[in-house]
C-alpha atoms as a PDB file:
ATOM      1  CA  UNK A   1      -4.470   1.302 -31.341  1.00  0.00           C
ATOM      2  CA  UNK A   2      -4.702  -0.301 -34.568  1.00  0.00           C
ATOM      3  CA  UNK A   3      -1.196   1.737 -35.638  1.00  0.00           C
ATOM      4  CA  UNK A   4       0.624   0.373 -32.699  1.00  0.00           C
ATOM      5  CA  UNK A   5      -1.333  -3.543 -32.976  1.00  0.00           C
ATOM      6  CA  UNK A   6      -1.088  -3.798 -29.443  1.00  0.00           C
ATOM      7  CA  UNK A   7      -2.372  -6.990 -28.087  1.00  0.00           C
ATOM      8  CA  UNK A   8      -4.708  -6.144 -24.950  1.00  0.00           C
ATOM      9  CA  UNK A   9      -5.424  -9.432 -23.477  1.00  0.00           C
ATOM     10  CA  UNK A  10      -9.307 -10.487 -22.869  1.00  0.00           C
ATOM     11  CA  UNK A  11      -9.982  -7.862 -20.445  1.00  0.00           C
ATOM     12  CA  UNK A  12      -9.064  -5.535 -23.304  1.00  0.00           C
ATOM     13  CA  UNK A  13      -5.784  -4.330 -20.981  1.00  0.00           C
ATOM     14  CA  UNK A  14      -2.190  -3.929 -21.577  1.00  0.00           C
ATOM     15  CA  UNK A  15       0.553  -3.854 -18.735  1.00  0.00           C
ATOM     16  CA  UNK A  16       2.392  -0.788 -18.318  1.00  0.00           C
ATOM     17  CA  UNK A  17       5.808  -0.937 -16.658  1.00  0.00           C
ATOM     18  CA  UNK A  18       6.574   2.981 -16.014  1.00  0.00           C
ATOM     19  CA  UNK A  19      10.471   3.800 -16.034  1.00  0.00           C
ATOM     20  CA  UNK A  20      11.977   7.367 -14.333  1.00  0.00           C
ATOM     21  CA  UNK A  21      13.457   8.299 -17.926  1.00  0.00           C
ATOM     22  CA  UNK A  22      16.944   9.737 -15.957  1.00  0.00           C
ATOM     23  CA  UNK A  23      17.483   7.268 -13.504  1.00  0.00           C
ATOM     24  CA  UNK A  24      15.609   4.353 -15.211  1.00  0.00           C
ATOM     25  CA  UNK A  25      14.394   3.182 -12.116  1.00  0.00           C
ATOM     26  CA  UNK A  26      11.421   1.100 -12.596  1.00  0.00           C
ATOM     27  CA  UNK A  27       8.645   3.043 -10.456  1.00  0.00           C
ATOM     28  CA  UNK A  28       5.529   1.460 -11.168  1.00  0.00           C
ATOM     29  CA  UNK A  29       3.195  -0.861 -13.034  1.00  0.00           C
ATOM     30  CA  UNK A  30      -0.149  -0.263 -13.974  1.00  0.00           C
ATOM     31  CA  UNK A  31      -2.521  -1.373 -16.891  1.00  0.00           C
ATOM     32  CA  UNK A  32      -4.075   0.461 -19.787  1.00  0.00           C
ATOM     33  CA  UNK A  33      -6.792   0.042 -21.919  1.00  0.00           C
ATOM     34  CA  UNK A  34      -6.953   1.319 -25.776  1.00  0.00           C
ATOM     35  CA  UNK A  35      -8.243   4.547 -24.555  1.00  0.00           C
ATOM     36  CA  UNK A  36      -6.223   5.103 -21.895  1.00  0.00           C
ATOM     37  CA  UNK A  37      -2.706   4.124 -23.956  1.00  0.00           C
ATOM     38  CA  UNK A  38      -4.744   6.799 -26.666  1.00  0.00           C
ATOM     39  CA  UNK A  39      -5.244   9.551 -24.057  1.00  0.00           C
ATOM     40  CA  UNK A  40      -1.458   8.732 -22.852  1.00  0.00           C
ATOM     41  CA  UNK A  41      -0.127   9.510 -26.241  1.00  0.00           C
ATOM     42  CA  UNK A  42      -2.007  12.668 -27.184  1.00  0.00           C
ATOM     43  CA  UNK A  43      -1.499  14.535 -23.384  1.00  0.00           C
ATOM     44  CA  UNK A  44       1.982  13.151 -22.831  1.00  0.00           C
ATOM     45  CA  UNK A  45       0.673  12.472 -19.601  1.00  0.00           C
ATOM     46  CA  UNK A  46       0.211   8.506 -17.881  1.00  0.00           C
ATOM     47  CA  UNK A  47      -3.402   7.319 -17.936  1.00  0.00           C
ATOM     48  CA  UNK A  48      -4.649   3.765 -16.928  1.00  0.00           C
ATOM     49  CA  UNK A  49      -7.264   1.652 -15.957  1.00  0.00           C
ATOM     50  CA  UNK A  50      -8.103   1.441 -12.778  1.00  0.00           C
ATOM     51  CA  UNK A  51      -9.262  -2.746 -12.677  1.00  0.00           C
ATOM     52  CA  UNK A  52     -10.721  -2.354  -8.791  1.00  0.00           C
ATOM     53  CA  UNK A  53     -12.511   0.610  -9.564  1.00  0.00           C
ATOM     54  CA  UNK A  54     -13.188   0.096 -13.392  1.00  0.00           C
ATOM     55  CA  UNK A  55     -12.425   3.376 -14.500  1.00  0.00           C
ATOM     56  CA  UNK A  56      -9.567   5.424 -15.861  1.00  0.00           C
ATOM     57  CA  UNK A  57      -7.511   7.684 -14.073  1.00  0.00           C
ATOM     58  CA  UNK A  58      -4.622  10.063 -14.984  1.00  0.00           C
ATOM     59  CA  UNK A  59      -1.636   9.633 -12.387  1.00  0.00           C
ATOM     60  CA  UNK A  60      -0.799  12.878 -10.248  1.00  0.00           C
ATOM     61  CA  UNK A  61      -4.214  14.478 -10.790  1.00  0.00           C
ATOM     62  CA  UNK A  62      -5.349  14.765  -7.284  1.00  0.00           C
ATOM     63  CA  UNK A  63      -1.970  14.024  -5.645  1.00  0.00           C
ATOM     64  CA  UNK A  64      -0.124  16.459  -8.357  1.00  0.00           C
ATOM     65  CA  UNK A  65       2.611  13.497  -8.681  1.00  0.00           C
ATOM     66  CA  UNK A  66       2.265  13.836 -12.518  1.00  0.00           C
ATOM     67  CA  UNK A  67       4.392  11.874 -14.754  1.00  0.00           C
ATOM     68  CA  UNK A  68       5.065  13.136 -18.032  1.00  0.00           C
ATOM     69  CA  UNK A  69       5.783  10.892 -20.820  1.00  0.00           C
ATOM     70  CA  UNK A  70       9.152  11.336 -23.021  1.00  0.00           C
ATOM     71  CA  UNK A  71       9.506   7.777 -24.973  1.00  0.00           C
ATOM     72  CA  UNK A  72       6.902   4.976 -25.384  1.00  0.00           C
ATOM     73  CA  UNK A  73       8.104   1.907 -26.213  1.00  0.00           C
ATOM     74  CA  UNK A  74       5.662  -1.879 -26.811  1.00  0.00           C
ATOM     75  CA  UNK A  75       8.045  -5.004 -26.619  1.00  0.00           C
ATOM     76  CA  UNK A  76       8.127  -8.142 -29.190  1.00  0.00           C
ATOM     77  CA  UNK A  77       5.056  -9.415 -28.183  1.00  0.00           C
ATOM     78  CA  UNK A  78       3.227  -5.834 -28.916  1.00  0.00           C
ATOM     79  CA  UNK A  79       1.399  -6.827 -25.194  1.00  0.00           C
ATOM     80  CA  UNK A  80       3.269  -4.750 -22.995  1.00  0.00           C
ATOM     81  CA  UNK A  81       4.217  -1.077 -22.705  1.00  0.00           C
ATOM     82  CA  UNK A  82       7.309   0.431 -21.249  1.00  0.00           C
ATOM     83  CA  UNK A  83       6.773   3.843 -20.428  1.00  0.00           C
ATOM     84  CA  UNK A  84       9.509   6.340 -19.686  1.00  0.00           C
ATOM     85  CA  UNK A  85       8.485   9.602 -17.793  1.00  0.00           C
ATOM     86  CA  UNK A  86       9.669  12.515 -15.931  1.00  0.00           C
ATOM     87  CA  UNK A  87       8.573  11.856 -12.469  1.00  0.00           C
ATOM     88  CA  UNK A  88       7.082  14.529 -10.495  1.00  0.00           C
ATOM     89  CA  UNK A  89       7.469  13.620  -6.925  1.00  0.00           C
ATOM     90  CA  UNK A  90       7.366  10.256  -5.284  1.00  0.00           C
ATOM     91  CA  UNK A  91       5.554   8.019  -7.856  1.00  0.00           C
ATOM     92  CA  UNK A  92       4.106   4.989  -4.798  1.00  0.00           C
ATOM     93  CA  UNK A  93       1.176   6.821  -2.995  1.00  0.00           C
ATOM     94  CA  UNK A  94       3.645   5.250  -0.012  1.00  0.00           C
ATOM     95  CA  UNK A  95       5.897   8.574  -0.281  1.00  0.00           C
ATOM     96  CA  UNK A  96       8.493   6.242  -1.518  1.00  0.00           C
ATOM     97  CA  UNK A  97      10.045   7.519  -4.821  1.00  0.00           C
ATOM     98  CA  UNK A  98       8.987   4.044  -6.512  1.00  0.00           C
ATOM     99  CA  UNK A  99       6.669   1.837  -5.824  1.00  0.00           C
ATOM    100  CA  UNK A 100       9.198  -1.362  -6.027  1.00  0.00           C
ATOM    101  CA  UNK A 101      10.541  -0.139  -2.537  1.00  0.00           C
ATOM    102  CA  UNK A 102      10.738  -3.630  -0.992  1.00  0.00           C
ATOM    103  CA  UNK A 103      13.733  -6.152  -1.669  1.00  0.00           C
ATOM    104  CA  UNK A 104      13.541  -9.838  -1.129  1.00  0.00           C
ATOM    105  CA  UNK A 105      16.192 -11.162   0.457  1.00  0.00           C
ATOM    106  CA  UNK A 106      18.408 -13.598  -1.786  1.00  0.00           C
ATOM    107  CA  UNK A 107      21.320 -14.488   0.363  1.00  0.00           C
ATOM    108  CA  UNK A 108      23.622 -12.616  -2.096  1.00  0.00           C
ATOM    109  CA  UNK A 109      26.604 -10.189  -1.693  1.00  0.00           C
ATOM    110  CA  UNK A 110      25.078  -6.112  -1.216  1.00  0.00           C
ATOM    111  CA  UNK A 111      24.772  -5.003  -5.055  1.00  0.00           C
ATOM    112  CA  UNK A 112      25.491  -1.744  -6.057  1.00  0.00           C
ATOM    113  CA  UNK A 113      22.814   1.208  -7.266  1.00  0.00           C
ATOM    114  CA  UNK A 114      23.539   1.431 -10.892  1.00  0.00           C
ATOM    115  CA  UNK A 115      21.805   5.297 -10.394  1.00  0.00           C
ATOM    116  CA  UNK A 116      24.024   6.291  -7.461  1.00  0.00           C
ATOM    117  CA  UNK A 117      25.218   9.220  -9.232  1.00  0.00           C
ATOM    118  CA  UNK A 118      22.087  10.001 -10.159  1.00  0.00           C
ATOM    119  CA  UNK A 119      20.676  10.031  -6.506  1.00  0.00           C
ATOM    120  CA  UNK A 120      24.388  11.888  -5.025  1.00  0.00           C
ATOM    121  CA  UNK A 121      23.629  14.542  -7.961  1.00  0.00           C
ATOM    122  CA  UNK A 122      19.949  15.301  -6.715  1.00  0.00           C
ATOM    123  CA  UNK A 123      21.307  15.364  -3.097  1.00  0.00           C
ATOM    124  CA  UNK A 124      23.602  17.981  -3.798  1.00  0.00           C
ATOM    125  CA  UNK A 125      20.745  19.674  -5.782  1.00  0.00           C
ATOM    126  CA  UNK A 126      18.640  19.564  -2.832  1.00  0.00           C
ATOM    127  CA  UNK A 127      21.592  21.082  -0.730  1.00  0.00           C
ATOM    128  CA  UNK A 128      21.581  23.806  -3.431  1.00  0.00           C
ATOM    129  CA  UNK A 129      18.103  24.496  -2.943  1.00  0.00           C
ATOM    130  CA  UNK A 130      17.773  23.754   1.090  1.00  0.00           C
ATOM    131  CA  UNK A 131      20.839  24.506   2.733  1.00  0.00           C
ATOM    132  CA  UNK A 132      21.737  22.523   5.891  1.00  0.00           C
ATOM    133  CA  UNK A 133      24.036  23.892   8.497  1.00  0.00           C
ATOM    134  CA  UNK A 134      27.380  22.049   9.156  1.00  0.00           C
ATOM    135  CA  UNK A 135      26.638  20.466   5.076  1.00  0.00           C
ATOM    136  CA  UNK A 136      30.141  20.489   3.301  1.00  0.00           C
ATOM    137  CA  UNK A 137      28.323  20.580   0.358  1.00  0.00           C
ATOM    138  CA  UNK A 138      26.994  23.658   1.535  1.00  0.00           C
ATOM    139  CA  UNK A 139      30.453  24.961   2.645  1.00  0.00           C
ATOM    140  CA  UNK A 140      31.607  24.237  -1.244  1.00  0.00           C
ATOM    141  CA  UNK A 141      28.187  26.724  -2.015  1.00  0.00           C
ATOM    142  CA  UNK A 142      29.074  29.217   0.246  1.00  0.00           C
ATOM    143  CA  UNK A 143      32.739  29.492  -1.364  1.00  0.00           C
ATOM    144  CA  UNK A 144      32.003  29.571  -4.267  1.00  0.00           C
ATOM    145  CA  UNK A 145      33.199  27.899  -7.711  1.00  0.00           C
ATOM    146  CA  UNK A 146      36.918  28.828  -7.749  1.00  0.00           C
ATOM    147  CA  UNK A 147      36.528  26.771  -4.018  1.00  0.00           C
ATOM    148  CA  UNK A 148      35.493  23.806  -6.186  1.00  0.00           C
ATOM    149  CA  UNK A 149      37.691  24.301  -8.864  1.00  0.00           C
ATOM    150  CA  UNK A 150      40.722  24.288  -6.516  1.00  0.00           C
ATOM    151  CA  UNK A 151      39.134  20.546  -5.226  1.00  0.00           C
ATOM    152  CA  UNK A 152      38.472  19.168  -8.678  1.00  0.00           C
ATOM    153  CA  UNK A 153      42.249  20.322  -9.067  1.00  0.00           C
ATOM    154  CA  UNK A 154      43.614  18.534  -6.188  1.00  0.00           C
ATOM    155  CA  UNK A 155      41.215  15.458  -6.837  1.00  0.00           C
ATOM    156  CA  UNK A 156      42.300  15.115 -10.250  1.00  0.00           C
ATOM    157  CA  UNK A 157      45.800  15.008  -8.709  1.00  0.00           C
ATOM    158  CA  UNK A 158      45.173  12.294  -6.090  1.00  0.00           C
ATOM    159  CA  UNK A 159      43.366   9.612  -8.796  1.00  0.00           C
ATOM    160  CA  UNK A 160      46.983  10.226 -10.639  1.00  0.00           C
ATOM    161  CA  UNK A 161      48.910   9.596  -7.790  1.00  0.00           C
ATOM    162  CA  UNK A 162      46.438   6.429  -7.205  1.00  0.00           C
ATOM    163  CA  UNK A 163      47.230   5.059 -10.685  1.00  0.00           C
ATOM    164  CA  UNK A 164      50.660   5.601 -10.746  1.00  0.00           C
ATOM    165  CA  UNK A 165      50.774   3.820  -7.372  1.00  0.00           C
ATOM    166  CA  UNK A 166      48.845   0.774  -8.406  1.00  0.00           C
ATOM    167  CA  UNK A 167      46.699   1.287  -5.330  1.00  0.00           C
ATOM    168  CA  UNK A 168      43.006   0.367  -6.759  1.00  0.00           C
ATOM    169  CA  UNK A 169      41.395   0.626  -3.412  1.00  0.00           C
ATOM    170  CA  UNK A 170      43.078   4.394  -2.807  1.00  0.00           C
ATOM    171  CA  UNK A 171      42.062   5.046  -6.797  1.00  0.00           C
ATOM    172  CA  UNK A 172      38.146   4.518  -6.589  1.00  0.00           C
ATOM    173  CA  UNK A 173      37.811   6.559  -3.864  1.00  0.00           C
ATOM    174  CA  UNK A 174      39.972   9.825  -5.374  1.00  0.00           C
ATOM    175  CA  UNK A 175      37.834   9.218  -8.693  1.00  0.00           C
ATOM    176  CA  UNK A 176      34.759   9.257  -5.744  1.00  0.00           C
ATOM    177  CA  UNK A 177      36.018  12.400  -4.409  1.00  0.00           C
ATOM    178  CA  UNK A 178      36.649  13.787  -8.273  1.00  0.00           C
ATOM    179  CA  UNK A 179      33.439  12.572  -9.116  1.00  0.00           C
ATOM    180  CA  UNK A 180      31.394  13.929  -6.234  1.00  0.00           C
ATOM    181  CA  UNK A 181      33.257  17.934  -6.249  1.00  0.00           C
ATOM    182  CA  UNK A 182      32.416  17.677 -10.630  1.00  0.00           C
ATOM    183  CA  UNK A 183      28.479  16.943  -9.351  1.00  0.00           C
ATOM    184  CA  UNK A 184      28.706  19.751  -7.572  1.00  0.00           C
ATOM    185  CA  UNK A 185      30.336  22.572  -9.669  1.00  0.00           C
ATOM    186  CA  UNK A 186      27.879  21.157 -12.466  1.00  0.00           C
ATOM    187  CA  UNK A 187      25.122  22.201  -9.949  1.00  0.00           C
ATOM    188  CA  UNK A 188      26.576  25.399  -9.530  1.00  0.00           C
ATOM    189  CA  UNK A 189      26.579  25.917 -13.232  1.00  0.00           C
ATOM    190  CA  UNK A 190      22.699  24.700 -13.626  1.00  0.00           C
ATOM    191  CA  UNK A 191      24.373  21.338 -15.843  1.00  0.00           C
ATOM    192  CA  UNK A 192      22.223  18.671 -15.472  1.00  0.00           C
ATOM    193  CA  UNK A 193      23.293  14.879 -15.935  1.00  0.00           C
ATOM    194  CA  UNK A 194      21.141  14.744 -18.761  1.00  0.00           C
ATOM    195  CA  UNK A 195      23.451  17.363 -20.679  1.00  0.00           C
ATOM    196  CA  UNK A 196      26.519  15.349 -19.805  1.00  0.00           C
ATOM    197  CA  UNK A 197      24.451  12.155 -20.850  1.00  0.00           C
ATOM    198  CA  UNK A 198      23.417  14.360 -24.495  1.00  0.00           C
ATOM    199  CA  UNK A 199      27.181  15.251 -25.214  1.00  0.00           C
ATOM    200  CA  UNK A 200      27.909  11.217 -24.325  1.00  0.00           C
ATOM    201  CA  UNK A 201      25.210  10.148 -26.434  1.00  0.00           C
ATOM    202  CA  UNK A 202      25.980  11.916 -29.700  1.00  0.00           C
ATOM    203  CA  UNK A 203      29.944  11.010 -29.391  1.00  0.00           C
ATOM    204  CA  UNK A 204      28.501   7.074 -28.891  1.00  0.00           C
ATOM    205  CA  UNK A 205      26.335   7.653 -32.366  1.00  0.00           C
ATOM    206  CA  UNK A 206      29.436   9.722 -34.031  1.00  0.00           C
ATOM    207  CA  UNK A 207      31.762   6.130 -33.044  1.00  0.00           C
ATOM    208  CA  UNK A 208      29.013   3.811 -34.317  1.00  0.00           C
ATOM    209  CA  UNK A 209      29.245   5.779 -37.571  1.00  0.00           C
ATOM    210  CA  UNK A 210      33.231   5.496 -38.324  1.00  0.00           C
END
């Protein structure tokens, strides 16, 4: 890649940290070589180097876990990649969505997932698509939108109320419920986050520019 000047170490390979391009949750590392990064870029598809089996392989092709590439980045260095795909199922041939499933233990207070909404919004997708008796999310499907419209109404009331009241503890969990009953009717609609993220996007670049 004499474009790109990437700087594959002696073993002529480059790590590849592979990022879910919605959630950006980390998901895996691997290693390319020049031909691999090459065959990356022109398929828009992740190859690497296998350095056990000294070969290269395309990801998904005989589990069908495919991960198609939508931004490539190399950092300051030029020796390492940072890959950001559209994941296809789990990307850990675990089952488990990334491969950095396992957390060591610090001692610290329980941190928050910055992609909560992210993983509530697929839930309710999967609800959508797989209905579950005794679901309320599937009660809100069954109703209809005007159902969900009537909740965003009365949620939007209650965070309100919470503000006026001072009551932060009351207050994150009506913006919760407002949150959780918009994520829903967005489903309904076919909106993904990604639009919402789009429209966020372009008002961020339309502020940078005033």
């Amino acid at each position: 890649m004499e474009s790109l000047n990437i700087q594959f170490d002696e073993q002529g390979l480059v790590p590849a940290i592979v990022q879910d391009v919605t959630s950006g949750e980390v998901l895996m590392l691997a290693y390319m070589n020049e031909t691999s990064l090459n065959k990356t870029i022109e398929t828009k598809r992740t190859w690497f180097y296998s350095r056990s089996r000294d070969e290269l392989w395309q990801k998904g092709a005989t589990s069908g876990h495919e991960q198609h590439v939508k931004q490539l980045y190399y950092d300051c260095d030029q020796d390492a990649l940072l890959v950001k795909v559209e994941q296809i199922g789990p990307a850990c041939h675990t089952g488990a969505n990334s491969c950095f499933y396992r957390e060591v233990d610090l001692g610290e207070k329980p941190h928050y997932d910055r992609q909560i909404i992210q993983e509530v919004f697929e839930s309710i997708q999967d609800r959508r698509d797989n209905p579950k008796s005794g679901s309320y999310t599937n009660y809100l499907f069954d109703e209809g939108v005007d159902k969900v419209l009537k909740k965003i109404s009365e949620e939007s009331g209650e965070v309100i109320i919470g503000a006026k009241n001072k009551d932060n503890e009351n207050l994150s969990m009506e913006i919760a419920d407002l949150i959780y009953h918009t994520l829903v009717l967005m489903a309904m609609r076919g909106l993904t986050i990604e639009d919402v993220k789009a429209v966020l996007t372009e008002r961020m670049k339309g502020d940078s520019d005033e």
